[in-house]
N, C-alpha and C. Protein backbone atom coordinates (compact mmCIF):
# COMPACT_ATOMS: atom_id res chain seq x y z
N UNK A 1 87.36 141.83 -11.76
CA UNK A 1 86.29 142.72 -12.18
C UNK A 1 86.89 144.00 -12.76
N UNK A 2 86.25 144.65 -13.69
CA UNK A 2 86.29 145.71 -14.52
C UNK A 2 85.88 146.79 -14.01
N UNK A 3 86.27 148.14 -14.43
CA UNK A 3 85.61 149.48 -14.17
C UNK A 3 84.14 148.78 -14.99
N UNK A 4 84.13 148.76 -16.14
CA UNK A 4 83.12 148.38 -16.81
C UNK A 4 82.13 146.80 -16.19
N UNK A 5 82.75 146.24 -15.50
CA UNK A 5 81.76 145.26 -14.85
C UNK A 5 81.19 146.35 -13.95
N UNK A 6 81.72 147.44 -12.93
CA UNK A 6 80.91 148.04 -11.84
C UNK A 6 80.50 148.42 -12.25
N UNK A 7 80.03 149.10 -13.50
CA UNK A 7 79.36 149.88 -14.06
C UNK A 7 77.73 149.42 -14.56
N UNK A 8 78.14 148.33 -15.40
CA UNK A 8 77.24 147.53 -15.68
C UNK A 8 76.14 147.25 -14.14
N UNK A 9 76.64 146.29 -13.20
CA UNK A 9 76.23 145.76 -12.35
C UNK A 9 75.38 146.80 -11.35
N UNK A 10 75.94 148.27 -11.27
CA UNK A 10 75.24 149.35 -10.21
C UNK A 10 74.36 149.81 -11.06
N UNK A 11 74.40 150.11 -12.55
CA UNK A 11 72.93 150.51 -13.54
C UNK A 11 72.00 149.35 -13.45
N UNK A 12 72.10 147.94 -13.64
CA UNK A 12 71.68 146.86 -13.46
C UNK A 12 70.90 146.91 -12.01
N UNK A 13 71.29 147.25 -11.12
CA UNK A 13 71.15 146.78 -9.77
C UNK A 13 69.80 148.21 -9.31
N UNK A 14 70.37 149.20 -9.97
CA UNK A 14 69.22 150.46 -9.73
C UNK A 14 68.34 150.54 -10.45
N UNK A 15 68.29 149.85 -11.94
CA UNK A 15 66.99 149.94 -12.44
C UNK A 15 65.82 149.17 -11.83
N UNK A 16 66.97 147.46 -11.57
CA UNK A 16 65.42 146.68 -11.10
C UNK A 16 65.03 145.77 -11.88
N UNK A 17 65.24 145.90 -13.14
CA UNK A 17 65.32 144.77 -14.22
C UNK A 17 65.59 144.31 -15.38
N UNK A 18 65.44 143.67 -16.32
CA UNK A 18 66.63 143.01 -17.17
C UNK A 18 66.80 144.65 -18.79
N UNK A 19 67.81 144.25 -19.07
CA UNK A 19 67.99 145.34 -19.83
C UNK A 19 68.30 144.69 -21.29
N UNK A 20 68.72 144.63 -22.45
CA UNK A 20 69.55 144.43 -23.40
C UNK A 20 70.97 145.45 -23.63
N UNK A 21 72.01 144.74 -23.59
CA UNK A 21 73.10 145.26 -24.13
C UNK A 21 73.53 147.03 -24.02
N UNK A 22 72.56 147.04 -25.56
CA UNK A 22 72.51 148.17 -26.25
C UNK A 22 71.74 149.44 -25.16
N UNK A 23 70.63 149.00 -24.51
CA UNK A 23 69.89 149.85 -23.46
C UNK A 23 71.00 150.06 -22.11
N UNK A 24 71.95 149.42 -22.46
CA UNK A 24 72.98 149.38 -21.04
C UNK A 24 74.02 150.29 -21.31
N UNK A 25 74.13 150.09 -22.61
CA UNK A 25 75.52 150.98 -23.06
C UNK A 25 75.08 152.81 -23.11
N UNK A 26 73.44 152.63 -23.64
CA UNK A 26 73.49 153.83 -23.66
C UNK A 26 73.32 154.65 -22.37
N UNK A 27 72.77 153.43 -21.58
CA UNK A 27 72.68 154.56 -20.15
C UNK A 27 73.75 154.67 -19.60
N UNK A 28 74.95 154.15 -19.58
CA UNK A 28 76.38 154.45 -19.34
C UNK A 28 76.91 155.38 -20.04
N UNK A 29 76.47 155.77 -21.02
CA UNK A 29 76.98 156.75 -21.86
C UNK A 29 76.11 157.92 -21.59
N UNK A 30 75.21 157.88 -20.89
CA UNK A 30 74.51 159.09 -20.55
C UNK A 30 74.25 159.29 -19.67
N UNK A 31 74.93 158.47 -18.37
CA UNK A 31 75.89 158.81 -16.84
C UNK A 31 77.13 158.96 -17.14
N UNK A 32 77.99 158.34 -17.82
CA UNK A 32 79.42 158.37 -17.33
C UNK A 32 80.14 159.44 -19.31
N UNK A 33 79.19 159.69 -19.83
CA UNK A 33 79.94 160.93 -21.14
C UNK A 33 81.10 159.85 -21.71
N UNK A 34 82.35 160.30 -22.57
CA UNK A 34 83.44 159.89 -22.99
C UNK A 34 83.57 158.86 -22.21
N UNK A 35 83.87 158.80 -21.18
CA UNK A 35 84.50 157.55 -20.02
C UNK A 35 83.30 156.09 -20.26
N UNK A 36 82.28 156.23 -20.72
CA UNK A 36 81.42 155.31 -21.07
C UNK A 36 82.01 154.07 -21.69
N UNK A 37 81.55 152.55 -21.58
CA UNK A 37 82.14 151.44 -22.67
C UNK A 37 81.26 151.57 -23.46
N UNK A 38 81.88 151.05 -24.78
CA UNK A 38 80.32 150.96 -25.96
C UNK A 38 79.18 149.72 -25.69
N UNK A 39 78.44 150.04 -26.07
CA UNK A 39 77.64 149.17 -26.02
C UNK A 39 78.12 147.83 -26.16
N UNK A 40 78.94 147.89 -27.42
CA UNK A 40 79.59 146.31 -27.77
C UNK A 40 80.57 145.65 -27.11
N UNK A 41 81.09 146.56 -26.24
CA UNK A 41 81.85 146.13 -24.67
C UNK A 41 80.87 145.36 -23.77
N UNK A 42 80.11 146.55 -23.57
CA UNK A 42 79.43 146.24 -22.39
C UNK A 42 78.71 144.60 -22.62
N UNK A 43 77.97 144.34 -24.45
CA UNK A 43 77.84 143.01 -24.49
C UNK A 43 78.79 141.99 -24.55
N UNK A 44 79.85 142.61 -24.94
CA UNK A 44 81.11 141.27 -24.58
C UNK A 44 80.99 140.71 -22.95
N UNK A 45 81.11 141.70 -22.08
CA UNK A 45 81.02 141.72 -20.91
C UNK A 45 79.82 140.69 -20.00
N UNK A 46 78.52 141.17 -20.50
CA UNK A 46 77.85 140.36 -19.79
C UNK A 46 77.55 139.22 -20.58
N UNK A 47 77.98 138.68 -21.63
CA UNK A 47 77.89 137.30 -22.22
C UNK A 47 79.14 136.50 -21.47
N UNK A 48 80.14 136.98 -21.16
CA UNK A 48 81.11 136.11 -20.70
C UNK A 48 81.33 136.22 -19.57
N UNK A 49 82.41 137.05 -18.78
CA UNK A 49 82.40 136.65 -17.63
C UNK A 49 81.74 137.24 -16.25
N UNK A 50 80.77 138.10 -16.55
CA UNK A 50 79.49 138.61 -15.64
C UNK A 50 78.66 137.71 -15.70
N UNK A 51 78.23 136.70 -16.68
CA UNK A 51 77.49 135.55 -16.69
C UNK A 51 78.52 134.33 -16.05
N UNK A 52 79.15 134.29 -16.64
CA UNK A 52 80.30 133.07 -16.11
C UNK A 52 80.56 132.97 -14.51
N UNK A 53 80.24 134.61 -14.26
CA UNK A 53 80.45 133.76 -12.71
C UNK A 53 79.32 134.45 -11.63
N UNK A 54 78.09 134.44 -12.64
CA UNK A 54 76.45 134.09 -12.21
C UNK A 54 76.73 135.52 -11.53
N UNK A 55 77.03 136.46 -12.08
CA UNK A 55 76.93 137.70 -11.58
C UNK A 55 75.50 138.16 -12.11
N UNK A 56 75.23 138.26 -13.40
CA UNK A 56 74.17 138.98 -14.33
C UNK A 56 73.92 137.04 -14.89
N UNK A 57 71.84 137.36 -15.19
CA UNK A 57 72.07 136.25 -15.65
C UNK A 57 70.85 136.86 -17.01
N UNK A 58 70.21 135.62 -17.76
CA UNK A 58 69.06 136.30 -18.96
C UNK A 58 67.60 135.22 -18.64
N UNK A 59 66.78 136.15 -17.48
CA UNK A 59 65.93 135.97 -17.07
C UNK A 59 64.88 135.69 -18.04
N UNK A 60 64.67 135.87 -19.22
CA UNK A 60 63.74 135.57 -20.13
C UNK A 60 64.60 134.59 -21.73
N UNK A 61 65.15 133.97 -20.99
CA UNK A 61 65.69 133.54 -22.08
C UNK A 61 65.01 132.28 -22.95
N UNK A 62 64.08 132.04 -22.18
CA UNK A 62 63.04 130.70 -23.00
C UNK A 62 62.07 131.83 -24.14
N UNK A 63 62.00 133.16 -23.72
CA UNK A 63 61.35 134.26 -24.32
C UNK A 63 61.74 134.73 -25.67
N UNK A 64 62.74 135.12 -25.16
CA UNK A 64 63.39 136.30 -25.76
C UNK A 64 64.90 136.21 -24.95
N UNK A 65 65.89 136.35 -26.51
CA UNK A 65 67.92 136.53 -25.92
C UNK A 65 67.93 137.70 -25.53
N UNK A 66 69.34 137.37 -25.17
CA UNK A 66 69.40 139.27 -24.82
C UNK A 66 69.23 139.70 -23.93
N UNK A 67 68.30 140.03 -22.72
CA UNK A 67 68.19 140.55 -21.82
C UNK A 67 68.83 140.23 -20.24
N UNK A 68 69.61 140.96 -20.14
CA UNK A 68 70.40 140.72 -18.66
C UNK A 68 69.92 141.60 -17.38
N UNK A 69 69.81 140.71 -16.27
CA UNK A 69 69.45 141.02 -15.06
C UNK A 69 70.53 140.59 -13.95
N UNK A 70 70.94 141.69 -12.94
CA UNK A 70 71.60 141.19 -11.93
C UNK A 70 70.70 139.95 -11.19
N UNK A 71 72.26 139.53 -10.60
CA UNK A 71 71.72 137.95 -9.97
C UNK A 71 71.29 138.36 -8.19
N UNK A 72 70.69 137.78 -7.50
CA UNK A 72 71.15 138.08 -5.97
C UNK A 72 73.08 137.84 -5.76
N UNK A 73 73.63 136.96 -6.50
CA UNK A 73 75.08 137.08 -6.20
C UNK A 73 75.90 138.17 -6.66
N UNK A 74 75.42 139.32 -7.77
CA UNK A 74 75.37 140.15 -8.46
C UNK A 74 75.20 141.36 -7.27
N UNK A 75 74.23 141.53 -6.93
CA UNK A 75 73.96 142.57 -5.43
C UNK A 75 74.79 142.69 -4.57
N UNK A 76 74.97 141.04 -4.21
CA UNK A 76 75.76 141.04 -2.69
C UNK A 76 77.32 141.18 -2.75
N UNK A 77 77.48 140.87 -4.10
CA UNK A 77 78.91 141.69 -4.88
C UNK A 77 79.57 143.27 -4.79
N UNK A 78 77.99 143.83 -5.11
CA UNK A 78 77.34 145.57 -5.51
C UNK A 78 77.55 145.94 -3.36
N UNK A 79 77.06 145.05 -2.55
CA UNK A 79 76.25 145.84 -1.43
C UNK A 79 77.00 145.22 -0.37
N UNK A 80 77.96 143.84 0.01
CA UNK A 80 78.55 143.25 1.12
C UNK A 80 79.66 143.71 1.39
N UNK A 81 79.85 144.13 2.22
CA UNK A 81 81.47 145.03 2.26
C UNK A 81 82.39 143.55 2.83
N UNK A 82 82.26 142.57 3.52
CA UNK A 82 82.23 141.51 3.94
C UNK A 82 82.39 140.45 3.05
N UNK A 83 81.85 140.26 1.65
CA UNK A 83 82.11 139.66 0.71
C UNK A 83 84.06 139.24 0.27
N UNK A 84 84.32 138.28 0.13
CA UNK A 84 85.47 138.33 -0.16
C UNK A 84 85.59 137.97 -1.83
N UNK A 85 86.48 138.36 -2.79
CA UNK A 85 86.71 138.35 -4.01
C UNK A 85 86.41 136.26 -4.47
N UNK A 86 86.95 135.82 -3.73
CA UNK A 86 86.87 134.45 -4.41
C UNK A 86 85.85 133.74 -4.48
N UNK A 87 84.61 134.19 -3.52
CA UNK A 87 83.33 133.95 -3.61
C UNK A 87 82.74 134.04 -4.72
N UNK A 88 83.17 134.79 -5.55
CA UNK A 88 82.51 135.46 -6.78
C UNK A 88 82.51 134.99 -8.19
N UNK A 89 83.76 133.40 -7.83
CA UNK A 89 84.48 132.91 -9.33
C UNK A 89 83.28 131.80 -9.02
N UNK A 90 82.97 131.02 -9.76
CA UNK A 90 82.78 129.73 -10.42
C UNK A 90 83.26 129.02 -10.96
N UNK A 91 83.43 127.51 -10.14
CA UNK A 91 84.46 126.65 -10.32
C UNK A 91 83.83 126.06 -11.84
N UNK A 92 84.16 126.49 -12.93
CA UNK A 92 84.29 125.95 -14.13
C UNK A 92 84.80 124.79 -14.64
N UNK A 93 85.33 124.25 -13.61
CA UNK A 93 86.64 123.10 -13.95
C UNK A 93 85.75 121.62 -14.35
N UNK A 94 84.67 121.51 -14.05
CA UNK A 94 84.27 120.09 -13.81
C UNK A 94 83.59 120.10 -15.63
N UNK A 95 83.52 118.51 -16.05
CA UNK A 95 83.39 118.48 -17.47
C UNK A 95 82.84 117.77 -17.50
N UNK A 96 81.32 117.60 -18.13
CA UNK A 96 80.55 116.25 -19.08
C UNK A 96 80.83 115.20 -19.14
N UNK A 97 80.86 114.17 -19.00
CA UNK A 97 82.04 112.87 -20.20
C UNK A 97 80.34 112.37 -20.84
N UNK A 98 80.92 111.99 -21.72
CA UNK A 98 79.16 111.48 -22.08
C UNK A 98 79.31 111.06 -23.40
C-alpha cells in the first residue's frame, strides 16, 4: 500500500460514498496542498490495485463507470489494528481455460 492508497481509502471511507477519480483528487488536494497525488494518480490507483485486491470497488457500474466506493474489506483495512497485511492481497493466480 501507498501513502496515496491511505489517502484515497480514509477520504473514501469518511465521505460514505462512491466518488469519481477526479472528485478524489481534488479533495486530496484540498486536505493534503502540494503533498496531494493528481487526480490521474489517484485514477491509476483505484483502477488497479485498490480494485485488484477488492479494496475500493464501482458500485454503479451497470449505471455509470467511474465511480469508486470503499469495500467493507477497504474499512477493515482503514479500522482493524488486528488485520494482518496478507489478508488484503487476492489470489489472482487461478485462470479461465475455456
Amino acid at each position: 500500500m501507498t501513502k496515496t492508497d491511505q489517502y484515497i481509502l480514509t477520504l473514501l471511507d469518511r465521505v460514505g460514498f462512491a466518488l469519481p477519480p477526479k472528485a478524489i483528487g481534488l479533495g486530496l488536494r484540498e486536505e493534503y496542498g502540494e503533498e496531494a497525488p493528481s487526480w490521474r494518480h489517484v485514477s491509476r490507483r483505484l483502477s488497479g490495485d485498490l480494485t485488484d485486491h477488492g479494496l475500493v470497488n464501482q458500485p454503479y457500474a451497470g449505471e455509470v463507470r467511474g465511480y469508486y466506493a470503499i469495500t467493507e474489506l477497504g474499512e477493515r483495512y482503514l479500522h482493524d489494528p488486528d488485520a494482518k497485511p496478507e489478508e488484503f492481497v487476492n489470489d489472482n493466480t487461478t485462470t479461465e481455460e475455456g
